[in-house]
C-alpha atoms as a PDB file:
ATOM      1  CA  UNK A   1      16.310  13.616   4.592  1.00  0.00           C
ATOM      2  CA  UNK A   2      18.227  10.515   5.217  1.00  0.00           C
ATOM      3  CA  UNK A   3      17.265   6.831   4.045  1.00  0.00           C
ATOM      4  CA  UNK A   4      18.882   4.156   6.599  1.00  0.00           C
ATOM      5  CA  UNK A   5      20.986   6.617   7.893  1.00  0.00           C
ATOM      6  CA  UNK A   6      22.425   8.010   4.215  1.00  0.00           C
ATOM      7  CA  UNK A   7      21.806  10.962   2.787  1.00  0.00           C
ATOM      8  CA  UNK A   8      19.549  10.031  -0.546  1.00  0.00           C
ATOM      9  CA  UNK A   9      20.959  12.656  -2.800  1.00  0.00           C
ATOM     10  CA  UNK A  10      23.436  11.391  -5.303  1.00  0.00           C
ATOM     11  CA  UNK A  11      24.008   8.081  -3.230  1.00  0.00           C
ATOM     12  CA  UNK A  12      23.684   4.950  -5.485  1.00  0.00           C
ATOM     13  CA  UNK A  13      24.741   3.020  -3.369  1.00  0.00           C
ATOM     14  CA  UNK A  14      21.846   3.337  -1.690  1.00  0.00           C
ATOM     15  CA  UNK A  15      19.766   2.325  -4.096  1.00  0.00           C
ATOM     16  CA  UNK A  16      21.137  -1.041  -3.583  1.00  0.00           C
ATOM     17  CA  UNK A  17      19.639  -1.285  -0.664  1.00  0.00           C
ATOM     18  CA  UNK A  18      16.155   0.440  -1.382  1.00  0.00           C
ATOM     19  CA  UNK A  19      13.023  -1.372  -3.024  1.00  0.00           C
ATOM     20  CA  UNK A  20      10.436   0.952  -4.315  1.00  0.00           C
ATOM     21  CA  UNK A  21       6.956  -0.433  -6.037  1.00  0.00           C
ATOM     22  CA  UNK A  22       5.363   3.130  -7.280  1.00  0.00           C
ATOM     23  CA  UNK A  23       1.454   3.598  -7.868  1.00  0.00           C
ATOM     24  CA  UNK A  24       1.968   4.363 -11.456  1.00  0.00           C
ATOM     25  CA  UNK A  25       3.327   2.017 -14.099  1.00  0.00           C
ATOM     26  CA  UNK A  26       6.532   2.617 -16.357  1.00  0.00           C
ATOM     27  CA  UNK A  27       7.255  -0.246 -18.666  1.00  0.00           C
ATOM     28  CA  UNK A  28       8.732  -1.004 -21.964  1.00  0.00           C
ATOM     29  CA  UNK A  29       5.474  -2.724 -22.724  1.00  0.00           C
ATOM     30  CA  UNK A  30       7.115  -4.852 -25.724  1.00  0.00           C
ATOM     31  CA  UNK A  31       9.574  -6.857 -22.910  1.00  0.00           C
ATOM     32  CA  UNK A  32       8.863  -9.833 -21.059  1.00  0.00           C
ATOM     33  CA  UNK A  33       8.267 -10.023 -17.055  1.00  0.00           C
ATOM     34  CA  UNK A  34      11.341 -11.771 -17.016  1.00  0.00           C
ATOM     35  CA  UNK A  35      13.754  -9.460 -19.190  1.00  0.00           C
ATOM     36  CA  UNK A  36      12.270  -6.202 -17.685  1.00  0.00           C
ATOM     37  CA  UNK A  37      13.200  -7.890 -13.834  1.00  0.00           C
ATOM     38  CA  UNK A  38      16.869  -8.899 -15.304  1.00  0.00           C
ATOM     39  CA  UNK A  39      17.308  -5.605 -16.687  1.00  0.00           C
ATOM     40  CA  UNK A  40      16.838  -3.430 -13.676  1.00  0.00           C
ATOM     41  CA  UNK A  41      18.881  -6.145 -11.634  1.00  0.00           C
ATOM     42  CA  UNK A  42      22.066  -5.754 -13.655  1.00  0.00           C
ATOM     43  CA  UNK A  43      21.535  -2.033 -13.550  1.00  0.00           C
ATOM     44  CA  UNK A  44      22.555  -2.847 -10.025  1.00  0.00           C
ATOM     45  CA  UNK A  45      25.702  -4.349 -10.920  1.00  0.00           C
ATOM     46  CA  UNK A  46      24.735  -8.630 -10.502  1.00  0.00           C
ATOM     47  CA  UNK A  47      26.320 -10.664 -13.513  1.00  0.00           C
ATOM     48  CA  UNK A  48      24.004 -12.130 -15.948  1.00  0.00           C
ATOM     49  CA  UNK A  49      23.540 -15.439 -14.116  1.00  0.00           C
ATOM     50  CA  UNK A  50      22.859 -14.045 -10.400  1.00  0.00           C
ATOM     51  CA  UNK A  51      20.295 -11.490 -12.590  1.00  0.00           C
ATOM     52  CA  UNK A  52      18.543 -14.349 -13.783  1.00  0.00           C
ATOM     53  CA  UNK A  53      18.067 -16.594 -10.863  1.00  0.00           C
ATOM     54  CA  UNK A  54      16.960 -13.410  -8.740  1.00  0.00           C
ATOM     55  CA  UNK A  55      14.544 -12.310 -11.463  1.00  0.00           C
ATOM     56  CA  UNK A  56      12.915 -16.015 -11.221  1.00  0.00           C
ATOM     57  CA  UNK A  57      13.477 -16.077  -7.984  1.00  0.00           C
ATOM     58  CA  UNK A  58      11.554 -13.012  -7.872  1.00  0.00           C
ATOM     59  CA  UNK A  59       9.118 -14.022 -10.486  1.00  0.00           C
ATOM     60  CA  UNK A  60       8.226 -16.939  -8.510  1.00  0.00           C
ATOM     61  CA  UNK A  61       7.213 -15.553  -5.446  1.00  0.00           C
ATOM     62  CA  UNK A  62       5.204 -12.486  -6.837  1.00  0.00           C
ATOM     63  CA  UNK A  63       3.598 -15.948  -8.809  1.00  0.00           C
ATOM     64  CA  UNK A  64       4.122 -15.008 -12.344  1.00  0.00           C
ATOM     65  CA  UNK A  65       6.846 -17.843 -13.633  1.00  0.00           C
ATOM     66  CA  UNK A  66       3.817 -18.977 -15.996  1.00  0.00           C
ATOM     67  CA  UNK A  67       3.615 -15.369 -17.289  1.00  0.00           C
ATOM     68  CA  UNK A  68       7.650 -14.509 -17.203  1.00  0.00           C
ATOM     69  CA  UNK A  69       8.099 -15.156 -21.142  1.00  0.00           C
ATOM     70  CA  UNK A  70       4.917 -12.820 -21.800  1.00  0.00           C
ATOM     71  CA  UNK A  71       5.180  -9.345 -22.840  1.00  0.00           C
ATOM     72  CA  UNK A  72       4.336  -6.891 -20.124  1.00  0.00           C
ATOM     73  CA  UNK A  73       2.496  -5.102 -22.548  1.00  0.00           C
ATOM     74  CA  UNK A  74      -0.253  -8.327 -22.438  1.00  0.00           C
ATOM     75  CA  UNK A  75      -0.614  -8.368 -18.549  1.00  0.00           C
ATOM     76  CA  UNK A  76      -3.770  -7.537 -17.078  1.00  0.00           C
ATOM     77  CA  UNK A  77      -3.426  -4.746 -14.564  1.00  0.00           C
ATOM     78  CA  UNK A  78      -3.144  -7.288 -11.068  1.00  0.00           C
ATOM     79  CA  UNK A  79      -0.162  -8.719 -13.093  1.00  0.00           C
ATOM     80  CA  UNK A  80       1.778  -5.322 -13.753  1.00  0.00           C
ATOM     81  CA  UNK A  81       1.417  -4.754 -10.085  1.00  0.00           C
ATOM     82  CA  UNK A  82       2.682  -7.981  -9.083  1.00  0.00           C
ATOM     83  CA  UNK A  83       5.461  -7.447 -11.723  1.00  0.00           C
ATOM     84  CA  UNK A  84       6.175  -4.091  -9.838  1.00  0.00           C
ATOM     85  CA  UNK A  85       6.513  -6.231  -6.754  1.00  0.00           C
ATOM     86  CA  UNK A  86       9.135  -8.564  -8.272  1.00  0.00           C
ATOM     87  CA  UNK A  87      11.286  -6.106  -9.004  1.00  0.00           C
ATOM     88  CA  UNK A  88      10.878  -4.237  -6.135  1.00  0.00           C
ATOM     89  CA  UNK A  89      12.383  -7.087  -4.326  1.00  0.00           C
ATOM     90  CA  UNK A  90      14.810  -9.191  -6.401  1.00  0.00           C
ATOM     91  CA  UNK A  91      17.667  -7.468  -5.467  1.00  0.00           C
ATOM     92  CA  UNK A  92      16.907  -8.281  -1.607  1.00  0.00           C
ATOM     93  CA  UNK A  93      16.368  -5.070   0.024  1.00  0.00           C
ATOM     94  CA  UNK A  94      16.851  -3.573   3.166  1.00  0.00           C
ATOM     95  CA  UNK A  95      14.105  -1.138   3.314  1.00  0.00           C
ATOM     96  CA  UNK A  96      10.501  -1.437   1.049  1.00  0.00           C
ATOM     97  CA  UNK A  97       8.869   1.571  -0.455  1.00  0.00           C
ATOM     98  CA  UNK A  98       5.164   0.120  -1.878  1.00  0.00           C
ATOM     99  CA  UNK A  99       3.159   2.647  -2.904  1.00  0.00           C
ATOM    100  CA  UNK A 100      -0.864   1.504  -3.321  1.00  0.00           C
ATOM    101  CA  UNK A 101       0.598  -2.151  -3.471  1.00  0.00           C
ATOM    102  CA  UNK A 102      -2.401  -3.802  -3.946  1.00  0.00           C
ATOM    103  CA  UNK A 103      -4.106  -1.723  -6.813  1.00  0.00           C
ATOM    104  CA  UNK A 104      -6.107  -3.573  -9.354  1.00  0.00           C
ATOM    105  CA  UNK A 105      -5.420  -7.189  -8.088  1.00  0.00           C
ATOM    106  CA  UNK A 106      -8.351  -9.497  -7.432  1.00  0.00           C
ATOM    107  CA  UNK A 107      -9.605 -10.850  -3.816  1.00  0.00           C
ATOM    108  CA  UNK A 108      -6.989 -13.743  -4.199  1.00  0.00           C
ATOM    109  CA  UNK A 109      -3.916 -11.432  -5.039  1.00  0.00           C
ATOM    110  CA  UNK A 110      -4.664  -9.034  -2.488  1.00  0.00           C
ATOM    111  CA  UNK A 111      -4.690 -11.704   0.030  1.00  0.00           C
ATOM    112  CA  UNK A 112      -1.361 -13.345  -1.430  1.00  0.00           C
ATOM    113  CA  UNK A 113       0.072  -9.985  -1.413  1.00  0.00           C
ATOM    114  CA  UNK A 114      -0.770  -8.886   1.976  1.00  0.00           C
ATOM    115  CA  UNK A 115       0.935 -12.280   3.501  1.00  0.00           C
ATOM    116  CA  UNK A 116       3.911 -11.692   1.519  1.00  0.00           C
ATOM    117  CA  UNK A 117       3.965  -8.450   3.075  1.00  0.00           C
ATOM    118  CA  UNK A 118       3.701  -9.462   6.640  1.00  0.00           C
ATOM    119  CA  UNK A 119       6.236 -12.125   6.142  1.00  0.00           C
ATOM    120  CA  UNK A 120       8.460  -9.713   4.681  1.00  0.00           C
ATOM    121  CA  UNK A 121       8.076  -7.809   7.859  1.00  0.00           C
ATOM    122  CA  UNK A 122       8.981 -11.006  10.116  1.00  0.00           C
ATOM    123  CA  UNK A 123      11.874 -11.905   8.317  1.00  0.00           C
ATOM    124  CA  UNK A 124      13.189  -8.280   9.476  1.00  0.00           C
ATOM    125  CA  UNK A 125      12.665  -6.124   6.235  1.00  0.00           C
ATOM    126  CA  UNK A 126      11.782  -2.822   6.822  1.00  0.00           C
ATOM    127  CA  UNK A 127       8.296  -1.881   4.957  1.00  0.00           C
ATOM    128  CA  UNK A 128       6.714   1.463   3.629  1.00  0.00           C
ATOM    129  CA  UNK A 129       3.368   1.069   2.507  1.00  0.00           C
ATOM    130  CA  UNK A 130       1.295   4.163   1.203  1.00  0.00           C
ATOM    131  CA  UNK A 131      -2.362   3.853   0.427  1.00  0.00           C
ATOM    132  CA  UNK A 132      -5.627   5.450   0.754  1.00  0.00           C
ATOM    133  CA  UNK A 133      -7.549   2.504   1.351  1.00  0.00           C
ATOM    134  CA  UNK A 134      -7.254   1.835   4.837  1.00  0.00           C
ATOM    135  CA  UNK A 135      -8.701  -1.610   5.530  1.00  0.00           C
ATOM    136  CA  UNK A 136      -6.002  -2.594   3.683  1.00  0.00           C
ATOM    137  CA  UNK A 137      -3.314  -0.986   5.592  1.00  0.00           C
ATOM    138  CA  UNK A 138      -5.178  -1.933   8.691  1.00  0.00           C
ATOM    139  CA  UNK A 139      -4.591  -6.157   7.640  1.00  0.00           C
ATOM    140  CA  UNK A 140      -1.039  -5.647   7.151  1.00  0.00           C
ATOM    141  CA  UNK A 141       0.223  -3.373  10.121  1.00  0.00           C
ATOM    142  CA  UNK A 142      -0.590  -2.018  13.621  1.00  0.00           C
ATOM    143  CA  UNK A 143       1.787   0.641  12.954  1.00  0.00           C
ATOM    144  CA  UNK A 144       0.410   3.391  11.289  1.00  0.00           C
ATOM    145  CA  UNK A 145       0.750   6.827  10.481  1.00  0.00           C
ATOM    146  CA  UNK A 146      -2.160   9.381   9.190  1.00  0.00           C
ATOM    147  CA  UNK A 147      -1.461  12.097   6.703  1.00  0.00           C
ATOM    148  CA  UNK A 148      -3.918  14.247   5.612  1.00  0.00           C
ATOM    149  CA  UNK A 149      -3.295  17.108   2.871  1.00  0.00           C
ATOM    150  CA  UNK A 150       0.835  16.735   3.781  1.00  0.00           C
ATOM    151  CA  UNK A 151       0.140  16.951   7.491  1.00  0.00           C
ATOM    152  CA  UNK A 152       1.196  14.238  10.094  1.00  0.00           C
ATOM    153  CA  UNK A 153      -2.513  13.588  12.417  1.00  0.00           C
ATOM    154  CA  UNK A 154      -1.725  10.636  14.419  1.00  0.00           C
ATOM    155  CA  UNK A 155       0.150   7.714  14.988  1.00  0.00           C
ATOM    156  CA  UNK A 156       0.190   4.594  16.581  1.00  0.00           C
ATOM    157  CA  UNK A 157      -2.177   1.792  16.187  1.00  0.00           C
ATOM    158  CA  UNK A 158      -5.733   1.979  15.752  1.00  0.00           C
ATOM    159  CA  UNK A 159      -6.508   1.779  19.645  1.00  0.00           C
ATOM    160  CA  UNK A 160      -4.239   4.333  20.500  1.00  0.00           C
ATOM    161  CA  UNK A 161      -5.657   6.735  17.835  1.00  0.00           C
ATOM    162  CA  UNK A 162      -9.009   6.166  18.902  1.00  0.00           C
ATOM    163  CA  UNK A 163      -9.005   7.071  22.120  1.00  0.00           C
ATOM    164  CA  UNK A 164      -6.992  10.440  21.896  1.00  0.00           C
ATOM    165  CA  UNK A 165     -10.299  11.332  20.071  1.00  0.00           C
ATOM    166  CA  UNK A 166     -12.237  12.117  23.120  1.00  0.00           C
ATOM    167  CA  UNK A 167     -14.961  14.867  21.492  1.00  0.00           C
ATOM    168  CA  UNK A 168     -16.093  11.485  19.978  1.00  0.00           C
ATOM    169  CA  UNK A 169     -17.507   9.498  22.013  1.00  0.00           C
ATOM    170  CA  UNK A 170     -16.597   5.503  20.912  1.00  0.00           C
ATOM    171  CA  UNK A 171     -20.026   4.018  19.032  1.00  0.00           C
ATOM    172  CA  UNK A 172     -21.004  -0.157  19.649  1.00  0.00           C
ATOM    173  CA  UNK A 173     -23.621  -1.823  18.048  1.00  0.00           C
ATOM    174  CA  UNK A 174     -25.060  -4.351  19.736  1.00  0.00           C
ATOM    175  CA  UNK A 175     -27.704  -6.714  17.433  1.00  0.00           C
ATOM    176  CA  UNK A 176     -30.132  -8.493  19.570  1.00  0.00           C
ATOM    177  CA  UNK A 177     -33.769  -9.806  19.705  1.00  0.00           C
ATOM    178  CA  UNK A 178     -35.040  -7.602  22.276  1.00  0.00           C
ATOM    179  CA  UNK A 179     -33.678  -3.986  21.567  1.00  0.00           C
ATOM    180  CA  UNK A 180     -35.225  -2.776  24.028  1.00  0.00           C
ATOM    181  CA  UNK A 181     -35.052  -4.775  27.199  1.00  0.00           C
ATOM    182  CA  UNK A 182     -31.180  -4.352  26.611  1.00  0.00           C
ATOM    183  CA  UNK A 183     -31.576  -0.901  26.247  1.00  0.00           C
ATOM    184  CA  UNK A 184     -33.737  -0.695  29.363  1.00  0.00           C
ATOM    185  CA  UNK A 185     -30.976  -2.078  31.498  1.00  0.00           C
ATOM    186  CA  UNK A 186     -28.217   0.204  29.760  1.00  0.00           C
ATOM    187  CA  UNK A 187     -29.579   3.655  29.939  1.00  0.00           C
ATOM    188  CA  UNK A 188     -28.613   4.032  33.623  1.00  0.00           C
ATOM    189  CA  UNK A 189     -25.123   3.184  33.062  1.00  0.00           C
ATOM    190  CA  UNK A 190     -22.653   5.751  33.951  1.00  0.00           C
ATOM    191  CA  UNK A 191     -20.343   5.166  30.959  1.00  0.00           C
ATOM    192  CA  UNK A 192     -23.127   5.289  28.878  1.00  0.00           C
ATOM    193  CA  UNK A 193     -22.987   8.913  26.823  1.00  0.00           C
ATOM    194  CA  UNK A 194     -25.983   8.541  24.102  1.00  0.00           C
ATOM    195  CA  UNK A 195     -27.854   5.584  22.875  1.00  0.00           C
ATOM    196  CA  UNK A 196     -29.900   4.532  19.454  1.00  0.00           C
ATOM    197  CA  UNK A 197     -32.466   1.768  19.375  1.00  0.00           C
ATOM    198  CA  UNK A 198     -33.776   0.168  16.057  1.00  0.00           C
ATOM    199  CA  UNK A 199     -35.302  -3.096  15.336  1.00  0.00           C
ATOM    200  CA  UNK A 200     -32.451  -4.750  14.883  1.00  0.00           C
ATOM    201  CA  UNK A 201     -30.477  -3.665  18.305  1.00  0.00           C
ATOM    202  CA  UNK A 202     -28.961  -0.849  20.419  1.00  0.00           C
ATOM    203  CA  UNK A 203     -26.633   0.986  19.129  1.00  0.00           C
ATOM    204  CA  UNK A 204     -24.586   2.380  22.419  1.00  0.00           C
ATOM    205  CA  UNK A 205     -22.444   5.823  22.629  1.00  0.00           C
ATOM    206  CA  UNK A 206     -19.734   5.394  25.661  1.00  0.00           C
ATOM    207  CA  UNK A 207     -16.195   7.241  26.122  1.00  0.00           C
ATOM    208  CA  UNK A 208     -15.113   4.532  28.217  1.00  0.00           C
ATOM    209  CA  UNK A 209     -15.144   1.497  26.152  1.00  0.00           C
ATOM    210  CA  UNK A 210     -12.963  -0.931  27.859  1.00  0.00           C
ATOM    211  CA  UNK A 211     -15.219  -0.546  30.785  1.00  0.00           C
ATOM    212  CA  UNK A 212     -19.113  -0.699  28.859  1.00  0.00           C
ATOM    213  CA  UNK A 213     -16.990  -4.480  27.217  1.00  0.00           C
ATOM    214  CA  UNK A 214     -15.943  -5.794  30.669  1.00  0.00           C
ATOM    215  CA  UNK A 215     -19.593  -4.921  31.971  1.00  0.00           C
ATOM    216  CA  UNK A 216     -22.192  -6.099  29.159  1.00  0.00           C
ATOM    217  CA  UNK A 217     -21.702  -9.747  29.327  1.00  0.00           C
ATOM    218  CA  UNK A 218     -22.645  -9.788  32.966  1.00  0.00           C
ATOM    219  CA  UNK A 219     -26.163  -8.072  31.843  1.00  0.00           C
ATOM    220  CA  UNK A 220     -26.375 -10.286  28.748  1.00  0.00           C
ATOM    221  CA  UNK A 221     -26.125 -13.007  31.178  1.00  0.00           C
ATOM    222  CA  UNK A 222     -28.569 -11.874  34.205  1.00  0.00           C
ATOM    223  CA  UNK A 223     -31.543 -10.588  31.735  1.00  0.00           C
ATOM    224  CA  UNK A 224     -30.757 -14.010  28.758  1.00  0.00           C
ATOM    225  CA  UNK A 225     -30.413 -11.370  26.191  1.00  0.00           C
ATOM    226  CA  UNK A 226     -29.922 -13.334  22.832  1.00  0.00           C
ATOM    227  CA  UNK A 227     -27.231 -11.176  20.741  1.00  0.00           C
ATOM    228  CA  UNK A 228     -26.145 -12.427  17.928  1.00  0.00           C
ATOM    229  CA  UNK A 229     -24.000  -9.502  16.903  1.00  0.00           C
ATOM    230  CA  UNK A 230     -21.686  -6.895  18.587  1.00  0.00           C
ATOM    231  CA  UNK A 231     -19.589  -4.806  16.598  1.00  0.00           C
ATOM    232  CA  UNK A 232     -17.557  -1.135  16.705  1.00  0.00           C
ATOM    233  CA  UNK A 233     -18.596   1.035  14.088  1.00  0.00           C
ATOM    234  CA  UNK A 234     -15.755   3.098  15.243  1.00  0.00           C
ATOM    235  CA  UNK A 235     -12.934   0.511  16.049  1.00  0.00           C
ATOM    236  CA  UNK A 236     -11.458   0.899  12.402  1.00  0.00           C
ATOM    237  CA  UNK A 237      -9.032   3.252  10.334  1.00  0.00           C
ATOM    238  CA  UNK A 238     -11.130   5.079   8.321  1.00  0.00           C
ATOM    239  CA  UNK A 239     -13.886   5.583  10.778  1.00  0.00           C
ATOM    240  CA  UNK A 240     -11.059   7.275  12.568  1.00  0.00           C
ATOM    241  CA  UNK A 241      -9.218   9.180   9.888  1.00  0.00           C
ATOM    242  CA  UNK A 242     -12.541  10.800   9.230  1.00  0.00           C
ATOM    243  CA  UNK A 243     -12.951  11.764  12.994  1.00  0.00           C
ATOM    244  CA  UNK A 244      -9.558  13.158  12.768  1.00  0.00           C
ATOM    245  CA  UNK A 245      -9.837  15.416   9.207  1.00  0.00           C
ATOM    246  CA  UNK A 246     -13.110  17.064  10.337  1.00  0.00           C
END
């Protein structure tokens, strides 16, 4: 295995040049935010003054300079990870290893988070993210790559993924107030596989979706069907990691 072209193997030097934010913590709980960054910075050679202003730096961006001069030991779990984050990238790497990144944050530091992440990813910086909860992966990246039990499934973005599933065909819901006058005028549609009416609307089965979405606002049109909802139950990661691992 090679890391940015470098065999990883007794190569410090490369560790320069790697950021890694693990899933689990490992802290000496009685130091501050601020002396736990500025100790794993000068393990990586910078004097005391360039360790300090990349720790705040650091601190800063991860928003935690309120909490830098508090002991690890009394952050609340959102704060250890963003703490993990800070250090991950204070010493300005080339390539970002994040592993479950956004565990135990609230709504608001997820969000942060996830920005930080994309504009780490326009400024050029190469980014790893593991997780298991796939919404999340889905709001940073289009690129993506499906493991299950050590095995590579797919890649690509979501689209792509989707339709190399063909056994399945693609499900649309489509909420309306007149299930089933829509349905009426969709059964006889060659692209149309299987269908499911409820009260609320038709929910459509097609393995040519591009073509059932360039054709159903021309019938919404003709017949004044009032929808007021059209979503894929299948246009999202997990829907097709779990097509893929059964």
């Amino acid at each position: 295995m090679t890391v940015l072209g470098e065999p990883i193997w007794n190569n410090p030097e490369l560790n320069r040049r790697v950021g890694f934010c693990p899933e689990q913590d490992a802290f000496y709980s009685g130091m501050t935010g601020l002396r736990w960054v500025t100790g794993l910075l000068s393990l990586n050679g910078y004097p005391p003054e360039e360790t300090r202003r990349r720790a705040l730096k650091a601190l800063e961006e991860m928003d935690l300079l309120d909490a830098k001069d508090k002991k690890i030991g009394a952050y609340s779990k959102g704060m250890r990870q963003r703490v993990k984050l800070a250090q991950a990238i204070a010493h300005d790497p080339q390539i970002l290893f994040l592993d479950e990144p956004l565990s135990g944050m609230d709504p608001m530091g997820r969000r942060h988070t996830i920005r930080l992440i994309k504009t780490w990813a326009a400024a050029g910086r190469s980014i790893i993210v593991s997780s298991h909860i796939l919404h999340e992966i889905e709001s940073m990246t289009s690129s993506i790559l499906l493991v299950n039990h050590g095995r590579i499934v797919a890649e690509g973005n979501v689209h792509e993924i989707r339709e190399l599933i063909e056994d399945h065909p693609h499900r649309i819901f489509i909420q309306c107030e007149d299930p089933r006058q829509l349905a009426s005028r969709l059964v006889g549609w060659p692209m149309v596989a299987g269908m499911r009416l409820d009260e609320d609307g038709v929910e459509v089965q097609t393995r040519k979706p591009d073509l059932f979405f360039n054709d159903l606002p021309d019938v919404i049109l003709a017949d004044k069907v009032k929808v007021t909802r059209l979503l894929s139950p299948d246009d999202n990661l997990q829907a097709v990691f779990d097509y893929l691992v059964k």
